[in-house]
Protein backbone atom coordinates (compact mmCIF):
# COMPACT_ATOMS: atom_id res chain seq x y z
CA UNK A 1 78.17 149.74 -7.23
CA UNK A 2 80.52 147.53 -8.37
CA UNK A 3 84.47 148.89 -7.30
CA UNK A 4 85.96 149.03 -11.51
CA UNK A 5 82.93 151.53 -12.11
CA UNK A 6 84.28 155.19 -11.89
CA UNK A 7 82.17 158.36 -12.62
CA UNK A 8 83.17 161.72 -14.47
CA UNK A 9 82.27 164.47 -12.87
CA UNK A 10 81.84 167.53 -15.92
CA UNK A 11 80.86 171.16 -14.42
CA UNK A 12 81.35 174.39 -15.21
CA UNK A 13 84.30 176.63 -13.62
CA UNK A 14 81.75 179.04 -12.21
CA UNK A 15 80.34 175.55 -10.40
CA UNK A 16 84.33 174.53 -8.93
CA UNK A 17 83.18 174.78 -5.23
CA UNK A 18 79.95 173.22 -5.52
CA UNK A 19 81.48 169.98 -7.98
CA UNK A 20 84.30 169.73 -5.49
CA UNK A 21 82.44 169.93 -2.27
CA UNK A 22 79.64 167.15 -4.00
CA UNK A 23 82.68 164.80 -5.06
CA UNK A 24 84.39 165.19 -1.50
CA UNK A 25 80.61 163.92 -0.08
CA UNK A 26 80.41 161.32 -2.85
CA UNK A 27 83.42 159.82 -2.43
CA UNK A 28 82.87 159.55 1.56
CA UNK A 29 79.64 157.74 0.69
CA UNK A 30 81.91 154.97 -1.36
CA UNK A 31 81.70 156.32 -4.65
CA UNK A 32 84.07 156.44 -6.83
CA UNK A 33 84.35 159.43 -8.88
CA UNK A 34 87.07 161.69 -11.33
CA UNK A 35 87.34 165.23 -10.62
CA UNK A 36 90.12 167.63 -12.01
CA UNK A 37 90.24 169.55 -9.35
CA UNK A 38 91.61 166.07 -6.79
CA UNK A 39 92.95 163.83 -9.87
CA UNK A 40 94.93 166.02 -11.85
CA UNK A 41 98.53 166.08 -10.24
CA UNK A 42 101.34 168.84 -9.88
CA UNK A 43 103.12 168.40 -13.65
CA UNK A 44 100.37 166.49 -15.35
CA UNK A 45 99.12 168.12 -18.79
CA UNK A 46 95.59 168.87 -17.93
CA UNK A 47 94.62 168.39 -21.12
CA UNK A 48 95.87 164.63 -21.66
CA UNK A 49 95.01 164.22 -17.90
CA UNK A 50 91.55 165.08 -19.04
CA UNK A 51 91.19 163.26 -22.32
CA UNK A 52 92.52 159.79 -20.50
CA UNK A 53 89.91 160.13 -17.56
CA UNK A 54 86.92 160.83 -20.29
CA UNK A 55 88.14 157.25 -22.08
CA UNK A 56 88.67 155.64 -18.79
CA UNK A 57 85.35 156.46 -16.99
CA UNK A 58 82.35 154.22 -17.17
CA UNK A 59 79.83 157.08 -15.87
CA UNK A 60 79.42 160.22 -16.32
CA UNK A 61 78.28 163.14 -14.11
CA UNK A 62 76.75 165.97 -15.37
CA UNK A 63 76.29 168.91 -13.28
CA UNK A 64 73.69 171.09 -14.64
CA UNK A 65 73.68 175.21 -14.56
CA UNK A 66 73.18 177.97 -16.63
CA UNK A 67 76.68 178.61 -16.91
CA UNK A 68 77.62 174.85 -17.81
CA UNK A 69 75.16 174.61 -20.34
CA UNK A 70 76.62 177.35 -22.19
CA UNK A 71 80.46 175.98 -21.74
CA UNK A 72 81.77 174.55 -24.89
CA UNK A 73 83.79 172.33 -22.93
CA UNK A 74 81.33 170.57 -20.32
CA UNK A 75 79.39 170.06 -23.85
CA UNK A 76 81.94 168.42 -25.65
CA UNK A 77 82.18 166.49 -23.08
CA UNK A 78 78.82 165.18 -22.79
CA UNK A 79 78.86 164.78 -26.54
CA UNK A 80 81.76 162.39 -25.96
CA UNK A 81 80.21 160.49 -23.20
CA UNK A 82 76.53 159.88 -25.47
CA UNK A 83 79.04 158.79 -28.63
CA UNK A 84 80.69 156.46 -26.04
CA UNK A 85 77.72 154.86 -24.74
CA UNK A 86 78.57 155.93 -21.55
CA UNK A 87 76.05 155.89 -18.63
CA UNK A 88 75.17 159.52 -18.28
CA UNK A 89 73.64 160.72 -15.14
CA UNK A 90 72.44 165.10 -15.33
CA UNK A 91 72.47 166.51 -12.02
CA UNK A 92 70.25 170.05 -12.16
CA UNK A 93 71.82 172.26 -9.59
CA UNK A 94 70.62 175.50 -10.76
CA UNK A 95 66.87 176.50 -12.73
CA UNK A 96 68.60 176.23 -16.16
CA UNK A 97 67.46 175.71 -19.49
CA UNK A 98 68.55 171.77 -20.10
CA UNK A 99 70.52 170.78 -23.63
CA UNK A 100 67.95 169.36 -25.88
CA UNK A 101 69.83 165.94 -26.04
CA UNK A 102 69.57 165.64 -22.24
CA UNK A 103 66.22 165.97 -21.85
CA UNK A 104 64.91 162.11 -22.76
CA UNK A 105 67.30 161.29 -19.53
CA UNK A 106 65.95 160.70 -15.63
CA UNK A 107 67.99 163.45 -14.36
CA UNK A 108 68.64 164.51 -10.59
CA UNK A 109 67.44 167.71 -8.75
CA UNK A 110 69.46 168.56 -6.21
CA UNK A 111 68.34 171.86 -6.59
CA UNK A 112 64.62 171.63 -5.08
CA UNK A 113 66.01 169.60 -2.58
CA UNK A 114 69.18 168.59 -2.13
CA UNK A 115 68.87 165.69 0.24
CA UNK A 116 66.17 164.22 -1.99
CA UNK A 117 68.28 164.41 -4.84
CA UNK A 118 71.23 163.47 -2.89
CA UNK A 119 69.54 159.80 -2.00
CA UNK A 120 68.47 159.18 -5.32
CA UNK A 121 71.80 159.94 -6.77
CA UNK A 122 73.32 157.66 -4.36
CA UNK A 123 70.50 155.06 -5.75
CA UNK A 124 71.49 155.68 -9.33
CA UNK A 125 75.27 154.70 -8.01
CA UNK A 126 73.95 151.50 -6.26
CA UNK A 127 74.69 153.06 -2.85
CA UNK A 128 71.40 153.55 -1.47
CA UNK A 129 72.31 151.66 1.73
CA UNK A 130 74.80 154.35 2.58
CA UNK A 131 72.13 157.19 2.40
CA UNK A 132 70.34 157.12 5.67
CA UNK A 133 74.32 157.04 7.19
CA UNK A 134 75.84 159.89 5.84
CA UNK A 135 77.70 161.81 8.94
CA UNK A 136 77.05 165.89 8.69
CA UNK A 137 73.58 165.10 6.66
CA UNK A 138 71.86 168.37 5.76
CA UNK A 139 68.32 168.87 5.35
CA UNK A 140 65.94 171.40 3.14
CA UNK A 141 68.41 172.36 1.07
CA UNK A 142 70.30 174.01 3.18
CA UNK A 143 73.97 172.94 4.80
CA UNK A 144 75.49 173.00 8.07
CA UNK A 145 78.35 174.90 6.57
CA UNK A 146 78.56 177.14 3.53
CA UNK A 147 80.71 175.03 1.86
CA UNK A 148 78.91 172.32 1.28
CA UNK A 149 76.57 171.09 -1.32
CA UNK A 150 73.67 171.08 0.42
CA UNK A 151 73.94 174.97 0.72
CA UNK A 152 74.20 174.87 -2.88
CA UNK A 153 76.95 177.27 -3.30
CA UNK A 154 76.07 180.47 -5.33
CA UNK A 155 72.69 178.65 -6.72
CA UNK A 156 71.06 178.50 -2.93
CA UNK A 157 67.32 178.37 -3.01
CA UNK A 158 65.08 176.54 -0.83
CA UNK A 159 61.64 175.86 -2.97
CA UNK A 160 58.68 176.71 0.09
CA UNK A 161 56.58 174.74 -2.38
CA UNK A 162 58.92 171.48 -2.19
CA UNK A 163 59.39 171.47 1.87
CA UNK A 164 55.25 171.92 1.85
CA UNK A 165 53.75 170.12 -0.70
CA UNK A 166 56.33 167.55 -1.95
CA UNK A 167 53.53 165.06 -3.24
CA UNK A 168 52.44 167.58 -5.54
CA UNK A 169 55.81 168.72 -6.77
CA UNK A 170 56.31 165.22 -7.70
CA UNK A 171 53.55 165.14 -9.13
CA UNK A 172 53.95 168.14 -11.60
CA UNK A 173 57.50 166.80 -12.47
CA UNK A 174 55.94 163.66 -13.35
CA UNK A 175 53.50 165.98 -15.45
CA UNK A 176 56.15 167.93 -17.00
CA UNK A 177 58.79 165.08 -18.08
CA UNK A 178 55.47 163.82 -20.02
CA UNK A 179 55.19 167.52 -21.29
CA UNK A 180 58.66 167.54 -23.21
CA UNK A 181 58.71 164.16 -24.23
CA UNK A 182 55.55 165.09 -26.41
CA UNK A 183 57.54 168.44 -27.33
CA UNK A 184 55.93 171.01 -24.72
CA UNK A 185 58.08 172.35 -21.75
CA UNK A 186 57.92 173.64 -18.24
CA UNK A 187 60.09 176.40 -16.96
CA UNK A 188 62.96 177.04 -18.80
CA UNK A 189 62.57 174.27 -21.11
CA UNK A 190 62.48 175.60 -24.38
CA UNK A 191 59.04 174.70 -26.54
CA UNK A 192 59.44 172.87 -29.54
CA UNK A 193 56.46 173.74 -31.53
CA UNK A 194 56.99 171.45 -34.54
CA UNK A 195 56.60 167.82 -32.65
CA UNK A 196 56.85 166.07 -36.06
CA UNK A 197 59.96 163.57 -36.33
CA UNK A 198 62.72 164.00 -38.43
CA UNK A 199 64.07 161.01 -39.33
CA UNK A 200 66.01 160.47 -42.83
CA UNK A 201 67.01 157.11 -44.00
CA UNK A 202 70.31 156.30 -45.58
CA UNK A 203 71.54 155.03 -48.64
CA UNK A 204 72.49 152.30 -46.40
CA UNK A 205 69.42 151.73 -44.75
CA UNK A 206 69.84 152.80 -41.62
CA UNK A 207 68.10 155.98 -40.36
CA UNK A 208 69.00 158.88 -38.93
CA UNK A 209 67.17 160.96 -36.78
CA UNK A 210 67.17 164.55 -36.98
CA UNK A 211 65.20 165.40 -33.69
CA UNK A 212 67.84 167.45 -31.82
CA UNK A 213 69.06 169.04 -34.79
CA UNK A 214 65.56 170.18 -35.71
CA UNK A 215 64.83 171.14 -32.09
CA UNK A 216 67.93 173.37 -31.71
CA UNK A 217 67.64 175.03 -35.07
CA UNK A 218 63.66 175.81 -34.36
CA UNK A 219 65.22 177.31 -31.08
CA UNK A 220 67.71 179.42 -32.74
CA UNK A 221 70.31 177.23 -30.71
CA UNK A 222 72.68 177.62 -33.25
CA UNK A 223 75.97 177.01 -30.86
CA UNK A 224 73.80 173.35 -30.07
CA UNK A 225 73.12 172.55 -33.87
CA UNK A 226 76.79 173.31 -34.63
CA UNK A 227 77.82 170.82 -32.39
CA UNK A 228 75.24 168.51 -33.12
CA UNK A 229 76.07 168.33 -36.90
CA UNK A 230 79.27 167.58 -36.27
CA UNK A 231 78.24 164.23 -34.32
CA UNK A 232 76.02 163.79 -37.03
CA UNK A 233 78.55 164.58 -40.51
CA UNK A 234 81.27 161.76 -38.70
CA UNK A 235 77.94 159.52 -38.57
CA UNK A 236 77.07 159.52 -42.35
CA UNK A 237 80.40 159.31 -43.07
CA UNK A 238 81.02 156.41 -40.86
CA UNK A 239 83.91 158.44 -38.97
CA UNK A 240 85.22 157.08 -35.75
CA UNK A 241 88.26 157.27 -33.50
CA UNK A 242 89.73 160.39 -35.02
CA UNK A 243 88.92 163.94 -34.32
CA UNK A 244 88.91 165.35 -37.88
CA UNK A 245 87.83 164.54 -41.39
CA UNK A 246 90.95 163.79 -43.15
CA UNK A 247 91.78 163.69 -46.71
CA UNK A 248 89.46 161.55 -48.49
CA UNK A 249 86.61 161.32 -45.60
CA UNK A 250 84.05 162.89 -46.97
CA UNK A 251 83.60 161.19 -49.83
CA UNK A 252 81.92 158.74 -47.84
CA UNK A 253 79.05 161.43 -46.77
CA UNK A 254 75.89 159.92 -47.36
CA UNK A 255 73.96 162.13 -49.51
CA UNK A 256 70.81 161.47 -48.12
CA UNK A 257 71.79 162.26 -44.38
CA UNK A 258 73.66 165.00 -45.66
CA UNK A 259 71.03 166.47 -47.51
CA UNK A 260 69.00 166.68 -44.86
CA UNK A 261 70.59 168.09 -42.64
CA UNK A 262 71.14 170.86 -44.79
CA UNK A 263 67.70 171.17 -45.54
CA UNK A 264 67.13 171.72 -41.71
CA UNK A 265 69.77 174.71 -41.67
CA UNK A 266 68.64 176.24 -44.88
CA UNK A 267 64.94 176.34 -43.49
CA UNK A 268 65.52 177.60 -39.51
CA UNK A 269 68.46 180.19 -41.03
CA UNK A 270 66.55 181.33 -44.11
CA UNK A 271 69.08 180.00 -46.55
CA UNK A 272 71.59 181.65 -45.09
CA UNK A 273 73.64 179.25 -43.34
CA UNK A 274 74.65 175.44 -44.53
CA UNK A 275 77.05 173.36 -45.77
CA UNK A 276 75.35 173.39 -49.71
CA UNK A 277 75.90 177.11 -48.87
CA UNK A 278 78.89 177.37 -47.98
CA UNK A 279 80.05 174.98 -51.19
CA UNK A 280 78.37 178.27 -53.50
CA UNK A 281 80.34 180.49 -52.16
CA UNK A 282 83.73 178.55 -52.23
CA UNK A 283 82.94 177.57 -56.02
CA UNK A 284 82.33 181.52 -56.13
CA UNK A 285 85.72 182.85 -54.84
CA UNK A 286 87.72 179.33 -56.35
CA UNK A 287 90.50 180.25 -53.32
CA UNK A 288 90.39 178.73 -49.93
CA UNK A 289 91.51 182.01 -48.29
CA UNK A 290 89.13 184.01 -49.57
CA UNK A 291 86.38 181.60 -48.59
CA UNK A 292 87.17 181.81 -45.12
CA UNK A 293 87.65 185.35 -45.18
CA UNK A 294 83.95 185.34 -46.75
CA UNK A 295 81.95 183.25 -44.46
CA UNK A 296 83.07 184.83 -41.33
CA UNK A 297 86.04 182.33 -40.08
CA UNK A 298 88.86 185.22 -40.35
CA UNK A 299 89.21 188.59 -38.58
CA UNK A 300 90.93 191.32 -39.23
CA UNK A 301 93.51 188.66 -40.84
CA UNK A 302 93.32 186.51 -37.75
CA UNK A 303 91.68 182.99 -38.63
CA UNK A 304 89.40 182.10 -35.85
CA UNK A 305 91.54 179.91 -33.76
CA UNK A 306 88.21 177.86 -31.81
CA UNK A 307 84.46 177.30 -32.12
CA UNK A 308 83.66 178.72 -29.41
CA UNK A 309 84.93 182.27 -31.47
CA UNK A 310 82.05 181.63 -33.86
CA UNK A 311 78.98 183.71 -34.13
CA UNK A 312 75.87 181.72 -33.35
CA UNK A 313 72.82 183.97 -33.95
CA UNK A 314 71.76 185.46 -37.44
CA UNK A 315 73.73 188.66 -37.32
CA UNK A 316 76.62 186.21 -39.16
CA UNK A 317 77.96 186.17 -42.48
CA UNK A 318 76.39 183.98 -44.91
CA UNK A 319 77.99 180.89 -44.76
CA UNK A 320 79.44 180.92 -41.31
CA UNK A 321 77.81 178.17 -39.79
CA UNK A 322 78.24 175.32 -39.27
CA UNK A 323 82.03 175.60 -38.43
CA UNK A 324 83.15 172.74 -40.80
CA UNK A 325 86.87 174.56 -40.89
CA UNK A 326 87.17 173.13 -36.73
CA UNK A 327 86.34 170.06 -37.81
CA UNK A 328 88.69 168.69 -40.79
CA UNK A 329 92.30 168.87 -41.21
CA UNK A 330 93.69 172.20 -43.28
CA UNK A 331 91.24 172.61 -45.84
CA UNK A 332 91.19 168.50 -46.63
CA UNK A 333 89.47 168.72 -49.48
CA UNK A 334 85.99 168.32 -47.66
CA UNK A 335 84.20 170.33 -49.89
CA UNK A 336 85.50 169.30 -53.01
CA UNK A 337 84.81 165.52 -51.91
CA UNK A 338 81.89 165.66 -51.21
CA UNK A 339 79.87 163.26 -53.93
CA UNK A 340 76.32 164.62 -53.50
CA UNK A 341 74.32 167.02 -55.65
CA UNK A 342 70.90 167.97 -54.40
């Protein structure tokens, strides 16, 4: 590993001890990695402290659990790092259901065994020389102290099938990465029973492809497609280095992406939930406040103040999702910009 290469390190809160007790073991192997926890100082904003080590970084660590695969945050965040083009490594430390946009990448287990995993994630960091060195190594999953990775804090199972038969667990991961690549899963993977692909070219020429849209909507992953048709509106309308769709942006929506990915929500949410939708019911009311107090984005006179206070299963109003009103600036005359008719 070359020395300007530094990794990210994105976990969940529940996952603190665990991410800080792998970084302290990564960084005594020669690594160098970003944690909040170390690199955020005494009177540093975390947030800007945050936001300038996601730009900096080259790589990016993903620690995966049930709990961070449900954080908003540690999402974002690997949303970021896939827009960037940044190397990103998952690292399963828990049995969790993995985001349907991580699943085409080689990820690490150091669940089943954390000195396996351990080796090979010091391979994927071009320190596999340092591997057979490591002072305090810990074996079978299990650590010489409690507080270290290998005990894997609060997720701490030893598979009896991995320490027995380790050719043949191989050998059914080998099996089951072939399995969800062809839209079957293992585990906690989540089927995808339509294997078809979705891909929608532009007015432009370029296409788009629909996959993980299609594959969260069919899973009633609703908080997944949210965030996923986000990345993909700032696509079509060729949106990049700002955070919101300003005045004017979305009249440079492609109608054809647009469309459908509209036709994806209408079909998995029974015509319930979309952005044609939600452009009925504002031409219905003709009054931005009552549109949001329509579709589900105020309550009990509070507008919703984050994303993550969405409701992402059926039981919400029509119109609700996706959450367009987190993503441009006041009301920014998205709707009434858009040029499409379909």
């Amino acid at each position: 590993m070359t020395d300007s290469i530094t990794y990210f390190i994105s976990y969940s809160r529940v996952d603190e001890q665990f991410a800080l007790d792998l970084a302290k073991k990564l960084r005594n192997s020669g690594a160098k990695v970003w944690i909040d926890q170390i690199d955020i100082q005494a009177g540093d904003r975390w947030d800007e402290a945050i936001e300038d080590a996601l730009e900096g970084c080259d790589g990016f660590l993903i620690l995966l659990s049930d709990a961070s695969v449900k954080s908003n945050n540690v999402m974002d965040e690997v949303s970021y790092a896939l827009e960037e083009g940044k190397q990103v490594i998952p690292i399963l430390v828990e049995s969790c259901e993995v985001p349907f946009r991580l699943r085409r990448l080689q990820y690490i287990d150091l669940y089943s065994n954390f000195d396996e995993g351990f080796s090979r994630l010091l391979q994927s960091l071009e320190l596999e020389n340092v591997a057979k060195t490591l002072p305090g190594q810990v074996s079978g999953g299990k650590a010489s102290d409690q507080g270290s990775p290998g005990a894997l804090v609060e997720h701490g199972k030893t598979s009896t099938e991995t320490k027995q038969f380790p050719s043949l667990r191989k050998t059914l991961s080998y099996i089951s990465i072939s399995l969800v690549i062809l839209g079957v899963s293992f585990g906690t993977v989540r089927c995808v029973h339509n294997t078809s692909s979705s891909v929608t070219t532009l007015q432009n020429g370029q296409r788009l492809n629909l996959d993980d849209l299609k594959g969260y909507l069919e899973a009633n992953d609703f908080r997944s497609a949210n965030r996923e048709t986000r990345v993909l509106l700032f696509n079509i309308a060729n949106i990049s280095g700002q955070d919101y769709f300003e005045k004017g942006d979305s009249q440079n929506i492609d109608c054809r992406g647009l469309e459908a990915i509209d036709k994806l929500w209408a079909e998995y949410s029974d015509g319930e939930f979309g952005i044609d939708v939600q452009k009925d019911i504002l031409r219905d009311v003709q009054d931005w406040s009552r549109f949001i107090q329509k579709n589900g984005w105020e309550e009990n006179g509070r507008i919703l103040e984050d994303r993550s206070e969405l409701t992402y299963d059926r039981s919400a109003p029509r119109g609700h999702l996706p959450g367009v009103m987190f993503w441009i600036r006041g009301d920014s005359d998205f709707y009434g910009g858009i040029q499409c008719n379909y």
